[in-house]
Structure formats: structure tokens, C-alpha cells
N, C-alpha and C. Protein backbone atom coordinates (compact mmCIF):
# COMPACT_ATOMS: atom_id res chain seq x y z
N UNK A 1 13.79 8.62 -2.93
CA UNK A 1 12.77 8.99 -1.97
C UNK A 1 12.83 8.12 -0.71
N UNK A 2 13.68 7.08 -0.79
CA UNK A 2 13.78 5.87 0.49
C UNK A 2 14.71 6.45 1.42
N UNK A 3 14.80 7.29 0.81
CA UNK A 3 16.13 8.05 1.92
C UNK A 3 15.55 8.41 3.46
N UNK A 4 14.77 8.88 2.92
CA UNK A 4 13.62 9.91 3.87
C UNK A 4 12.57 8.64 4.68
N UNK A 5 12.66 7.61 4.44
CA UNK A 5 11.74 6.40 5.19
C UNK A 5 12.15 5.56 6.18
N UNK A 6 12.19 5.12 7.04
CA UNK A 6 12.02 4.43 7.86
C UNK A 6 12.22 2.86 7.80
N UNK A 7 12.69 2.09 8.01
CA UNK A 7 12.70 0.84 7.62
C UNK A 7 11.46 0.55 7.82
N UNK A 8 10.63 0.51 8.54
CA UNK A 8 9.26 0.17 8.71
C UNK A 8 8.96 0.38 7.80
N UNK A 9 8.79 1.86 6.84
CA UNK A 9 7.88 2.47 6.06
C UNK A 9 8.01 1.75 5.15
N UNK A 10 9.68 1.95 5.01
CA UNK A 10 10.18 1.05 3.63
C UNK A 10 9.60 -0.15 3.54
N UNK A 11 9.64 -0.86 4.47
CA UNK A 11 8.80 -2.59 4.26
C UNK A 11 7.56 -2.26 4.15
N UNK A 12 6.46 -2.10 4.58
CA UNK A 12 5.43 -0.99 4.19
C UNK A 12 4.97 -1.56 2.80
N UNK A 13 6.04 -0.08 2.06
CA UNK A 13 5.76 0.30 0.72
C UNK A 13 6.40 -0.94 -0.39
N UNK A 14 7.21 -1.50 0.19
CA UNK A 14 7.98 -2.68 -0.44
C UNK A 14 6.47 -3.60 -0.70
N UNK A 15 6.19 -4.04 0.45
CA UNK A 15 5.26 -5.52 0.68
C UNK A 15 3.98 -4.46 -0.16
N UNK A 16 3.73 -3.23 -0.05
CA UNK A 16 2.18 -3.16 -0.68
C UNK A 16 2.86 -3.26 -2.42
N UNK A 17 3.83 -2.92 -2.79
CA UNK A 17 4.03 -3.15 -3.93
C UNK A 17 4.03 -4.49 -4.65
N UNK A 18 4.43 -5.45 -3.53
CA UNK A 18 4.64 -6.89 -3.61
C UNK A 18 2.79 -7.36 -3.76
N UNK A 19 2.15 -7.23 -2.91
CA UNK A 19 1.06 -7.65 -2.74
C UNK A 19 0.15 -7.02 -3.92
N UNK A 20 0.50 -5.90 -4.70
CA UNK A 20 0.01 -5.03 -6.13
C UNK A 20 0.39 -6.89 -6.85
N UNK A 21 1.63 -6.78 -6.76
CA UNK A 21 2.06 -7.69 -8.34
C UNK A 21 1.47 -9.03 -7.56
N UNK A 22 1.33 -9.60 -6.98
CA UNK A 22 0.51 -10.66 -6.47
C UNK A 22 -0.66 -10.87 -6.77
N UNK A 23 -1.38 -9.64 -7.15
CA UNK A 23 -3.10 -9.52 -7.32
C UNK A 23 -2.83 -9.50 -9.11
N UNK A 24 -1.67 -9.36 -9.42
CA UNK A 24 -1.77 -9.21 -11.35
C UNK A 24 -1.78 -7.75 -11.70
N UNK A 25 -1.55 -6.62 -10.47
CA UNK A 25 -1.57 -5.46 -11.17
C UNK A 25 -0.39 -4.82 -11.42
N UNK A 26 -0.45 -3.93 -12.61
CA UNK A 26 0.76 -3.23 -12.80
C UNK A 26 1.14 -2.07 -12.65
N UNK A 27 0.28 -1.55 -11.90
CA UNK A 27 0.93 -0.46 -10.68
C UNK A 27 0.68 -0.62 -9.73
N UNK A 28 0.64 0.05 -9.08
CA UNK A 28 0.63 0.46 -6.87
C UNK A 28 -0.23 1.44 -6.74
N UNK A 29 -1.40 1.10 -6.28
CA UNK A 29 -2.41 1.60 -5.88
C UNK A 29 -2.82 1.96 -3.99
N UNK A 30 -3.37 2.68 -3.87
CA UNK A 30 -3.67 3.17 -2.53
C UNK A 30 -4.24 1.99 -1.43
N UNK A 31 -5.30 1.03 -2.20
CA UNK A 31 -5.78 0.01 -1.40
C UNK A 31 -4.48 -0.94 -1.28
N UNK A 32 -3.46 -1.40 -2.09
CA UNK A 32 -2.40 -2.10 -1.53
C UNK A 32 -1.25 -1.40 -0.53
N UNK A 33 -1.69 0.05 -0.65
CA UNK A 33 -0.87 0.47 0.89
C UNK A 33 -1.66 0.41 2.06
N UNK A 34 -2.75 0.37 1.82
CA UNK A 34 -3.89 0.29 2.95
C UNK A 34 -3.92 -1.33 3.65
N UNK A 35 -3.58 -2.23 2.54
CA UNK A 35 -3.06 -3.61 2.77
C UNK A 35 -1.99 -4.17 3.60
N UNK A 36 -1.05 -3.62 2.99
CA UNK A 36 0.46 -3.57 3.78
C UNK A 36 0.36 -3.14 5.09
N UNK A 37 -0.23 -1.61 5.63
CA UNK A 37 -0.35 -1.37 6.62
C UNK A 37 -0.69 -2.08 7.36
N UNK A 38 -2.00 -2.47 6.91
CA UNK A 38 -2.89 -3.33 8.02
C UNK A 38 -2.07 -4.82 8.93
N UNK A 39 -1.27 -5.01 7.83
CA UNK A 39 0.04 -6.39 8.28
C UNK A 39 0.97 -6.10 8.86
N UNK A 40 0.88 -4.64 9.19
CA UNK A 40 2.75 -4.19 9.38
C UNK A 40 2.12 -3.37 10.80
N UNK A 41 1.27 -2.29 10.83
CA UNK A 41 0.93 -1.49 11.39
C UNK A 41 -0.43 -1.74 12.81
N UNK A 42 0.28 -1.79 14.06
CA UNK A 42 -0.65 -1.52 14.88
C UNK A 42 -2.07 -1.20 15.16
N UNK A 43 -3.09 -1.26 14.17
CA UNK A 43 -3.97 -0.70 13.89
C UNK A 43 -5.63 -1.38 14.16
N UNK A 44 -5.29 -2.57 14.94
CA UNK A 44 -5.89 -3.81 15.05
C UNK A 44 -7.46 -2.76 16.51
N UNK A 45 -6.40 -2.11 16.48
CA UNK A 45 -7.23 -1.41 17.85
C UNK A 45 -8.82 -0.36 16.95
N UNK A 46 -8.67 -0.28 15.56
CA UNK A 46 -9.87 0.59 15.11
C UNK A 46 -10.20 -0.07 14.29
N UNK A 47 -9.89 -2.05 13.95
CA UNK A 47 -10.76 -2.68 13.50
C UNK A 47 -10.33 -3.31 12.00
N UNK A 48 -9.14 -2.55 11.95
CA UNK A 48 -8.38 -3.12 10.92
C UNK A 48 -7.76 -3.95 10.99
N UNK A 49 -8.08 -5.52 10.05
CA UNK A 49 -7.32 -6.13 10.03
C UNK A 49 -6.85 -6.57 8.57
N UNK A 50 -5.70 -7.02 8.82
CA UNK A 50 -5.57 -7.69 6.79
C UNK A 50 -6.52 -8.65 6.26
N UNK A 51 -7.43 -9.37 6.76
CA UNK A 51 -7.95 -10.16 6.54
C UNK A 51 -9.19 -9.38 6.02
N UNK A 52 -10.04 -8.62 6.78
CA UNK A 52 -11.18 -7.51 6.32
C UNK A 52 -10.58 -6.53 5.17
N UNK A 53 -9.51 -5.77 5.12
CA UNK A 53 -8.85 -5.11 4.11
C UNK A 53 -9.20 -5.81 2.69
N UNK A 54 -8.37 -7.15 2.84
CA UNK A 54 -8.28 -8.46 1.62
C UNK A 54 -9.65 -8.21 1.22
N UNK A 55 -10.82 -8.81 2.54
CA UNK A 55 -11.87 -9.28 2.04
C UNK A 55 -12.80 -8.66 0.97
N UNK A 56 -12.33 -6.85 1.27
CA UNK A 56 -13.05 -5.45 0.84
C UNK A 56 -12.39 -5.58 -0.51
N UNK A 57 -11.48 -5.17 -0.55
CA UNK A 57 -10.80 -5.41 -1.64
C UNK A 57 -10.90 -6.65 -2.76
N UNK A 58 -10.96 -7.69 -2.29
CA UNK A 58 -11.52 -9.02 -3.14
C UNK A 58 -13.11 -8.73 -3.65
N UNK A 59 -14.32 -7.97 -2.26
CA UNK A 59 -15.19 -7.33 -3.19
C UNK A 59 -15.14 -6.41 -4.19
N UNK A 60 -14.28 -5.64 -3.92
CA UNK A 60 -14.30 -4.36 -4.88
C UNK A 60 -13.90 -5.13 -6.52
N UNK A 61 -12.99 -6.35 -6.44
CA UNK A 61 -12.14 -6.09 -7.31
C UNK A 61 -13.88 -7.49 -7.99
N UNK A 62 -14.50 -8.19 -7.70
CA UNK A 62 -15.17 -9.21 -7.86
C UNK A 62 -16.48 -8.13 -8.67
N UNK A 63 -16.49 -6.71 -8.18
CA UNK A 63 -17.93 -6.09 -8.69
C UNK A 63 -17.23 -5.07 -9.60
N UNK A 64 -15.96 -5.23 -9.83
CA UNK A 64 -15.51 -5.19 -11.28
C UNK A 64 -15.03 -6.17 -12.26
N UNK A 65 -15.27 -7.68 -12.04
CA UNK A 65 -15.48 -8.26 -12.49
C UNK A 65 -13.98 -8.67 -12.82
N UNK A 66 -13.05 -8.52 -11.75
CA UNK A 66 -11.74 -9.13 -11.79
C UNK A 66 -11.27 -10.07 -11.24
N UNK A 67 -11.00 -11.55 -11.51
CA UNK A 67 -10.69 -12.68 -10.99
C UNK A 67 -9.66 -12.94 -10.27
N UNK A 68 -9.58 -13.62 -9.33
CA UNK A 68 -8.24 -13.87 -8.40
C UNK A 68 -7.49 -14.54 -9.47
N UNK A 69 -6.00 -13.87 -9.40
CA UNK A 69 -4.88 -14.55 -10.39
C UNK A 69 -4.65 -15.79 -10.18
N UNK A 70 -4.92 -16.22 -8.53
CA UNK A 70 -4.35 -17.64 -8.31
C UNK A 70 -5.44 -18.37 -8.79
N UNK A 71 -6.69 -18.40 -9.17
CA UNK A 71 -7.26 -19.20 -9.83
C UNK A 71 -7.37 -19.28 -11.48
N UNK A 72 -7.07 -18.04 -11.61
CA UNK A 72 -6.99 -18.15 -13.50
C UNK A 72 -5.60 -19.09 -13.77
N UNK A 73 -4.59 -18.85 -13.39
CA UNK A 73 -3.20 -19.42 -13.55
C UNK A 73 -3.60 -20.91 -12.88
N UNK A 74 -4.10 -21.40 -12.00
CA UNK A 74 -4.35 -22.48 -12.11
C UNK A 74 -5.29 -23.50 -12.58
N UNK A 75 -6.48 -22.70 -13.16
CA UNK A 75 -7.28 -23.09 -14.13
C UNK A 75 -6.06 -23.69 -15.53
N UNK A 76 -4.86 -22.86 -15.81
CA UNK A 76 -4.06 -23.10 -16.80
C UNK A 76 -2.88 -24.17 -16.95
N UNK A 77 -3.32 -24.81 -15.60
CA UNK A 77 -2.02 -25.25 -15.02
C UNK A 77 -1.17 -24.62 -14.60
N UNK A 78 -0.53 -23.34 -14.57
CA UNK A 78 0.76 -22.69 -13.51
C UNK A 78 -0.04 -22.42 -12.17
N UNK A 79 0.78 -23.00 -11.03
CA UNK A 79 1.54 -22.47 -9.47
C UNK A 79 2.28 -21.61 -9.46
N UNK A 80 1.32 -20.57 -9.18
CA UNK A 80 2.01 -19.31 -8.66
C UNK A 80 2.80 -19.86 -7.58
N UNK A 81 2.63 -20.01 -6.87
CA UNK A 81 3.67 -20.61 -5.43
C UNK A 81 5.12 -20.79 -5.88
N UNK A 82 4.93 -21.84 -6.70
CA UNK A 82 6.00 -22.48 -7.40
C UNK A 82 6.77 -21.37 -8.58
N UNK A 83 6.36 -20.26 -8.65
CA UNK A 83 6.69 -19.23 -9.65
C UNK A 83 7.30 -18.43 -8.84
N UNK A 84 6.88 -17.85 -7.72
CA UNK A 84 7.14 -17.25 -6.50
C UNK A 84 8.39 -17.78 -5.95
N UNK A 85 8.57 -19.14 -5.37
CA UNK A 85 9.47 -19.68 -5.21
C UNK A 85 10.98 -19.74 -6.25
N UNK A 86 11.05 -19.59 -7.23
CA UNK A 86 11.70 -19.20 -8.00
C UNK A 86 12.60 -17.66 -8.44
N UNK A 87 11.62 -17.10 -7.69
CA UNK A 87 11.87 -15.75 -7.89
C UNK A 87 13.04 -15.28 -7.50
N UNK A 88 14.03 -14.32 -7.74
CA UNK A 88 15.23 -13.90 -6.81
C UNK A 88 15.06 -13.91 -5.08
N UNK A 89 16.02 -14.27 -4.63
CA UNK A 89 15.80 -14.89 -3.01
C UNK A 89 15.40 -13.09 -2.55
N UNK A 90 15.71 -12.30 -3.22
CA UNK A 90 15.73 -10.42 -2.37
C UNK A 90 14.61 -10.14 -2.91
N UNK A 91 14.05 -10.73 -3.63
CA UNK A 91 12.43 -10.58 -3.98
C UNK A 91 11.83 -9.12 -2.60
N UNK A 92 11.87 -9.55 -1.34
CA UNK A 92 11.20 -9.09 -0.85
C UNK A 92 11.93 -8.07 0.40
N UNK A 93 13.16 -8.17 -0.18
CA UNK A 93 14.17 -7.31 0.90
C UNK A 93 14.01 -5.96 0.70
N UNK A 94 13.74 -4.92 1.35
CA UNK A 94 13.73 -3.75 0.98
C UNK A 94 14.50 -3.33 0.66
N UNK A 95 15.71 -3.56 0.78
CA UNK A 95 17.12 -2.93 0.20
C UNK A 95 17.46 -2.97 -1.11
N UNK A 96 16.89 -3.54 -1.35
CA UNK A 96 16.98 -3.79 -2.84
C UNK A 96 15.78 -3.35 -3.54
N UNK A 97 14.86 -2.58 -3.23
CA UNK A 97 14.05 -1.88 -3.85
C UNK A 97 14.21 -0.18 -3.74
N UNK A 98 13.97 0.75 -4.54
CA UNK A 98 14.21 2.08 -4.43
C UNK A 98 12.64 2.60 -4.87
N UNK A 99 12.85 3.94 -4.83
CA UNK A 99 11.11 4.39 -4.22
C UNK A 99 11.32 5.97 -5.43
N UNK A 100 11.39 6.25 -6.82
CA UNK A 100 12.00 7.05 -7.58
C UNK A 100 11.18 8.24 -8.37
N UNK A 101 11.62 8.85 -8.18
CA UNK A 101 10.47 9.77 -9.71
C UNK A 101 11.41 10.56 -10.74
N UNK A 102 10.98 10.64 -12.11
CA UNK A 102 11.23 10.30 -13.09
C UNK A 102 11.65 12.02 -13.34
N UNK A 103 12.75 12.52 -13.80
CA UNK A 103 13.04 13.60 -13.83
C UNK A 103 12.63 14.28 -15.07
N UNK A 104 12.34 13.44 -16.13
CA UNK A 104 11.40 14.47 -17.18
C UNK A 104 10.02 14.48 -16.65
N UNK A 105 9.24 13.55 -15.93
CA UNK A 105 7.79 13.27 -15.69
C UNK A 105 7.96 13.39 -14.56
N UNK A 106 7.79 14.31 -13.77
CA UNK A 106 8.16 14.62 -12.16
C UNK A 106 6.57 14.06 -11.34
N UNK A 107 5.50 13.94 -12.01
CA UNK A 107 4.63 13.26 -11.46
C UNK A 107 4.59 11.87 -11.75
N UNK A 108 5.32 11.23 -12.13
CA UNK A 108 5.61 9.82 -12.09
C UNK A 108 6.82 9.13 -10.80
N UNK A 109 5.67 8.79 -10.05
CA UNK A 109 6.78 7.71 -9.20
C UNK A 109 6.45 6.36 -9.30
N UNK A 110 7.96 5.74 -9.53
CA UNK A 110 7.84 4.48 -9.88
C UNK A 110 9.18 3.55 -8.17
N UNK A 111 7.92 2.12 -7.87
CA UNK A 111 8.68 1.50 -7.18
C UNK A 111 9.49 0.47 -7.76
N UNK A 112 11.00 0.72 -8.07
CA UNK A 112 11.40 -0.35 -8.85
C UNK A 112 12.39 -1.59 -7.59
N UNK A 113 12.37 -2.70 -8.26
CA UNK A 113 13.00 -4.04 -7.59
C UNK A 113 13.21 -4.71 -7.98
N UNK A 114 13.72 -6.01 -7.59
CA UNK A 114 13.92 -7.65 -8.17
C UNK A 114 12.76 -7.99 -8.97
N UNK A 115 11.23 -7.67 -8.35
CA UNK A 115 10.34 -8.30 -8.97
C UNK A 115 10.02 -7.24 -9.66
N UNK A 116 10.27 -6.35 -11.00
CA UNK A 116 9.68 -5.28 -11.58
C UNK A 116 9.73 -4.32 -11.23
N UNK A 117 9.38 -3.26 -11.90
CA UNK A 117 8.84 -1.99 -11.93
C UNK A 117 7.27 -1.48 -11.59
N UNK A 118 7.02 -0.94 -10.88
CA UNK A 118 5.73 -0.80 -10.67
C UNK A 118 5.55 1.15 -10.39
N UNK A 119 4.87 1.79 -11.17
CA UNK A 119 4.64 2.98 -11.32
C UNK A 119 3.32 2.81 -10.34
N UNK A 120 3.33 4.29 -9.49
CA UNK A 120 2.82 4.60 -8.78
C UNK A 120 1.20 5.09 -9.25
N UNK A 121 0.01 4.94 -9.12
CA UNK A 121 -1.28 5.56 -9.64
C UNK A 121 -1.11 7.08 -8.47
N UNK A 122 -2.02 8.08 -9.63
CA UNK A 122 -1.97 9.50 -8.92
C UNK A 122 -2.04 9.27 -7.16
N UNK A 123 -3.31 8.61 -7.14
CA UNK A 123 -3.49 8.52 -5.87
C UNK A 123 -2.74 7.96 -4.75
N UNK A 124 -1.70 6.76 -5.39
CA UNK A 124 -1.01 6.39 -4.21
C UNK A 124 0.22 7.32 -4.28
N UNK A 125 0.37 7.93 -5.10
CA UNK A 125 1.48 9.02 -5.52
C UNK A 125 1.05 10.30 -4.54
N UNK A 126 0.33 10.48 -4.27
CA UNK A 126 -0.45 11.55 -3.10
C UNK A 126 -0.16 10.84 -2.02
N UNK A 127 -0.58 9.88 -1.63
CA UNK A 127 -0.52 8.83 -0.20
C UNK A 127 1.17 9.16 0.20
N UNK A 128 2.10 9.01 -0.68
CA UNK A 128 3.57 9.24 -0.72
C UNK A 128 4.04 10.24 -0.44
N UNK A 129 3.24 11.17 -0.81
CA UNK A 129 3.70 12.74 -1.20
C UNK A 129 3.74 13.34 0.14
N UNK A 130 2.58 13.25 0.85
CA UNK A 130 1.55 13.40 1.61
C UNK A 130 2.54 12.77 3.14
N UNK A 131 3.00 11.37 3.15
CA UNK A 131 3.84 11.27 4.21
C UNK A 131 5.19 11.58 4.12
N UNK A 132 5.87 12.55 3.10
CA UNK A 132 6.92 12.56 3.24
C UNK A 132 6.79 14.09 3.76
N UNK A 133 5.75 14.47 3.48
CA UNK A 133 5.81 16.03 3.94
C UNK A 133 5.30 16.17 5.17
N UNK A 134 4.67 15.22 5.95
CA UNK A 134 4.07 14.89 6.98
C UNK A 134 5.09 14.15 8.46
N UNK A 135 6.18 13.25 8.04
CA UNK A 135 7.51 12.77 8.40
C UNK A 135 8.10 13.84 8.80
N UNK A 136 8.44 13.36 9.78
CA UNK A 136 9.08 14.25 10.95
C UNK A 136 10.86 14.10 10.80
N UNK A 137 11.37 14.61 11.87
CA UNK A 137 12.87 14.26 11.41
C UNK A 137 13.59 12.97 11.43
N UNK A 138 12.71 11.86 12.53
CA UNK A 138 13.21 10.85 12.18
C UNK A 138 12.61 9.81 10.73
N UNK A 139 12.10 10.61 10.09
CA UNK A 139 11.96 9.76 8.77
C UNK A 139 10.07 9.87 8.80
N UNK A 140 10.02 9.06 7.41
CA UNK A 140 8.68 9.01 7.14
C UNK A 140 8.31 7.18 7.98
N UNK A 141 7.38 7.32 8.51
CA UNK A 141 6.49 6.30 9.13
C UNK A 141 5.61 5.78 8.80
N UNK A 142 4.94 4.39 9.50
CA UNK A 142 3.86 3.87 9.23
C UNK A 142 2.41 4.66 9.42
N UNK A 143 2.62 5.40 10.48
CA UNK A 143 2.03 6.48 10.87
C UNK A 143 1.45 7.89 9.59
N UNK A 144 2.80 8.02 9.21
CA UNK A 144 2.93 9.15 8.26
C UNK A 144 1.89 8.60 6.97
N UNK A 145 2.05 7.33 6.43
CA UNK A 145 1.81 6.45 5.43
C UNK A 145 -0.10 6.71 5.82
N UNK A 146 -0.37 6.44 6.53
CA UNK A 146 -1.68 6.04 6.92
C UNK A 146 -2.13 7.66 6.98
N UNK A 147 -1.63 8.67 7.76
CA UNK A 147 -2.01 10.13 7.55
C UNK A 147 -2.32 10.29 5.63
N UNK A 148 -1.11 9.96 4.80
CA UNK A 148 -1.28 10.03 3.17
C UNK A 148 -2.59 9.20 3.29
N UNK A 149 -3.20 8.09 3.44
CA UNK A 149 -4.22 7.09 3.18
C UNK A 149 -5.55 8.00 3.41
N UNK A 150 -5.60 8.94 4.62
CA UNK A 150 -6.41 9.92 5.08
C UNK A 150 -6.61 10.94 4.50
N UNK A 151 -5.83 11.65 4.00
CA UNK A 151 -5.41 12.48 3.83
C UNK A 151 -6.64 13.40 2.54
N UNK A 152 -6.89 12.14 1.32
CA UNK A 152 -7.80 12.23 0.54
C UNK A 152 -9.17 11.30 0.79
N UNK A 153 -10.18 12.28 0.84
CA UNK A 153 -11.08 11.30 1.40
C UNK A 153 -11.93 10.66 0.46
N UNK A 154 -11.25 10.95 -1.10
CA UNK A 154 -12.17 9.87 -2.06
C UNK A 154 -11.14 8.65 -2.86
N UNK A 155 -10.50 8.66 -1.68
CA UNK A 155 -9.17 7.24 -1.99
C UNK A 155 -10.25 5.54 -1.94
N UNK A 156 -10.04 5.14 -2.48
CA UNK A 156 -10.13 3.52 -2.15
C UNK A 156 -9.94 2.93 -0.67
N UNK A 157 -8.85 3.54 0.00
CA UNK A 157 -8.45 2.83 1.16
C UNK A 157 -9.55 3.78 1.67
N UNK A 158 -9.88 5.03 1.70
CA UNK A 158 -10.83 5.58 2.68
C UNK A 158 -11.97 4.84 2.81
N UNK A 159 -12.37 4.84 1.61
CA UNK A 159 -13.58 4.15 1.22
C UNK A 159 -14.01 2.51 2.44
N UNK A 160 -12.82 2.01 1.91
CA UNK A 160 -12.33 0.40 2.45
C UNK A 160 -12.61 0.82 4.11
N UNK A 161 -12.20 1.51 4.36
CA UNK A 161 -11.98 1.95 6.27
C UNK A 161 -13.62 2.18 6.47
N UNK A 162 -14.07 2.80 6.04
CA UNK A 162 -15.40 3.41 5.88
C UNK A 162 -15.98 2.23 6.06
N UNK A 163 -16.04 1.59 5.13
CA UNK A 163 -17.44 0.44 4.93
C UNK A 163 -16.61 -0.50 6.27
N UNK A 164 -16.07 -0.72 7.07
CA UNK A 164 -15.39 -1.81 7.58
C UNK A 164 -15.83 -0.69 8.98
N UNK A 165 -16.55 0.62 9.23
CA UNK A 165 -16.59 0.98 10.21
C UNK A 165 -15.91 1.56 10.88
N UNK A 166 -15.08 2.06 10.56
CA UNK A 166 -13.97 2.59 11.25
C UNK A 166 -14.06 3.92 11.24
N UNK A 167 -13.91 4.65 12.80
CA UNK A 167 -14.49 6.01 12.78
C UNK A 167 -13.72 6.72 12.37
N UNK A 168 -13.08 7.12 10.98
CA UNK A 168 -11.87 8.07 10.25
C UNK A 168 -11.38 9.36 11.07
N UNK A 169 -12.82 9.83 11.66
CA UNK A 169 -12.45 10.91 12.45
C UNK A 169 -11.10 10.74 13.68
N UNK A 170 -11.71 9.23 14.38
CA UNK A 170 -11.17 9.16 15.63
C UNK A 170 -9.58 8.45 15.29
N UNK A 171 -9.59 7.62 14.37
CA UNK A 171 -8.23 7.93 13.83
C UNK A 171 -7.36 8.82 13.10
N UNK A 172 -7.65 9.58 12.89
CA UNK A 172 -7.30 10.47 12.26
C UNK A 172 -6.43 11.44 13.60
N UNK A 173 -7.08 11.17 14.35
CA UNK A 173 -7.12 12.13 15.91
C UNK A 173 -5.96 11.67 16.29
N UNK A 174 -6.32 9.85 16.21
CA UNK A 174 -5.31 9.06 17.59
C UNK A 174 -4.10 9.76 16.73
N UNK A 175 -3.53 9.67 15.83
CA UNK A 175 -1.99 10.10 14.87
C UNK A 175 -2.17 11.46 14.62
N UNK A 176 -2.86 11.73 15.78
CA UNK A 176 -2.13 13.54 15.19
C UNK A 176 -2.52 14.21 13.95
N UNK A 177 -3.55 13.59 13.43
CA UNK A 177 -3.32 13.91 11.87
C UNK A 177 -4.82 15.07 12.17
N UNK A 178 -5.47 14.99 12.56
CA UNK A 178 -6.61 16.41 12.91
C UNK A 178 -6.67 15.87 14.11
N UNK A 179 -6.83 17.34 14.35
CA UNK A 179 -7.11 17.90 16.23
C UNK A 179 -8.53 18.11 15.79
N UNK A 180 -8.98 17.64 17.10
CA UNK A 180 -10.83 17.44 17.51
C UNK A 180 -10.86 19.34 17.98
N UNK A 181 -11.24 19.60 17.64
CA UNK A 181 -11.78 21.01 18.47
C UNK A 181 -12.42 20.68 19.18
N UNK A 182 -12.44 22.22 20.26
CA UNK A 182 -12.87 22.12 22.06
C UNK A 182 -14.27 21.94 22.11
């Protein structure tokens, strides 16, 4: 499926997968593409930043009663840092990650790499779906990625944009993704 992406996109979907296994999860969810974007993607202009993304997300994950990994692991004694550092040096190269779905389970996409396997949740599996059919001829985009993020409006990342203020409509507009009628 990386065929069809963009190096942008590809780093993108690479780093939100990276930033999934960073938080302790074991798939790829819609709010870690909503993450990635926000670091990669121009978007600073409707209020998004990675830092507010994080912060939403650190609530969401706190009023389900899920702890930051870097403090449980160091409650135990392990440095993540120092675990990280260890890791294969292509850890984070996109080239070395592929973007796949599973030919008996055709609704399974999985991002595999140096650091794991990480299967796609329905929803970020839509977010995917969604910009590859949306990707124009020069490839799927950061652009395209964020149209998938839109695209469903009872996603996590919508949600996240929402409470952070952000007028969905008027982005939605700036990328082409709905025309405002006259």
C-alpha cells in the first residue's frame, strides 16, 4: 500500500505508528495519525499543534484510567530512552517499514517494521482507505491523510479537533475535502 504514498505520507504513517508503540499500544489508532500529522503537517494555522493533540490525548487516555508508560517502566527501574536507544538504528526510517493487508483477512491492515508489527484498528483502517482513494496521481498525502481523519466524524481525532476548537467545517474546505455551498 506504500506504493501509492508519498514520502511525506509515508513518514506520517511511519512516526504515528512509532508514537502508537511509544504510548504501549498494540495497534495504530486514528488519534496517533492525528498526532503524527500535527508534527509533520502544516496545520499550525487552525490551531493544531502536537503539543494540544498529546495533551487531549494524555486526557482521554488518563479518564480511562491509562498510565503514561514512561512512568510505570520507571517506577520499575527500566529507561525507556535507554531501550529506545538500543533499538535497530532504521527504527524510524520509512523504508524499512511497509503499509500491508492480509490476503485471507482483507480487512486487516497491518504496519509492519524494525520495531514490530502493528495492525491497524477499523478506524484508522478507514483513515487509510479513505486517503488512498482520495490521492491524486501524485500519490497519497498529508493532506489526503487528514481528509481520512475527517472523513468519519465519530473518530477520536475528530473528536480531539473538536474539543481543541477547530472549525472542522473550515478545514475541511481549506483541503478541498467539502465545498461550502453558495
Amino acid at each position: 500500500m506504500f506504493a501509492r504514498f508519498t514520502p511525506e505520507a509515508r513518514r506520517t504513517t511511519v512516526r504515528a505508528g512509532l508514537l502508537a508503540l511509544d504510548h504501549g499500544r498494540t495497534t495504530l489508532d486514528e488519534d496517533m495519525l492525528l498526532l503524527a500529522l500535527a508534527e509533520s503537517w502544516p496545520a499550525a494555522g487552525f490551531g493544531v499543534t502536537p503539543e494540544a493533540v498529546r495533551a487531549e490525548i494524555g486526557e482521554r487516555e488518563a479518564a480511562r484510567g491509562l498510565a503514561d508508560d514512561r512512568e510505570l517502566l520507571a517506577a520499575i527501574g527500566v529507561d525507556l530512552d535507554e531501550i529506545r536507544r538500543r533499538l535497530p538504528a532504521r527504527r524510524d526510517d520509512p523504508l524499512a517499514w511497509r503499509l500491508s493487508r492480509s490476503r485471507l483477512r482483507p480487512l486487516n491492515v497491518v504496519l509492519s517494521g524494525p520495531a514490530g508489527d502493528l495492525p491497524l484498528t477499523a478506524r484508522a483502517r478507514k483513515v487509510v482507505e479513505v486517503a488512498v482513494s482520495t490521492g491524486g496521481h501524485s500519490g497519497v498525502t498529508g493532506e489526503d491523510l487528514l481528509k481520512g481523519l475527517l472523513a468519519d466524524g465519530s473518530n477520536a481525532s475528530v473528536s480531539i479537533l473538536y474539543r481543541l476548537g477547530i472549525d472542522l467545517r473550515g478545514l475541511a474546505a481549506s483541503i478541498g475535502f467539502l465545498h461550502r455551498s453558495a
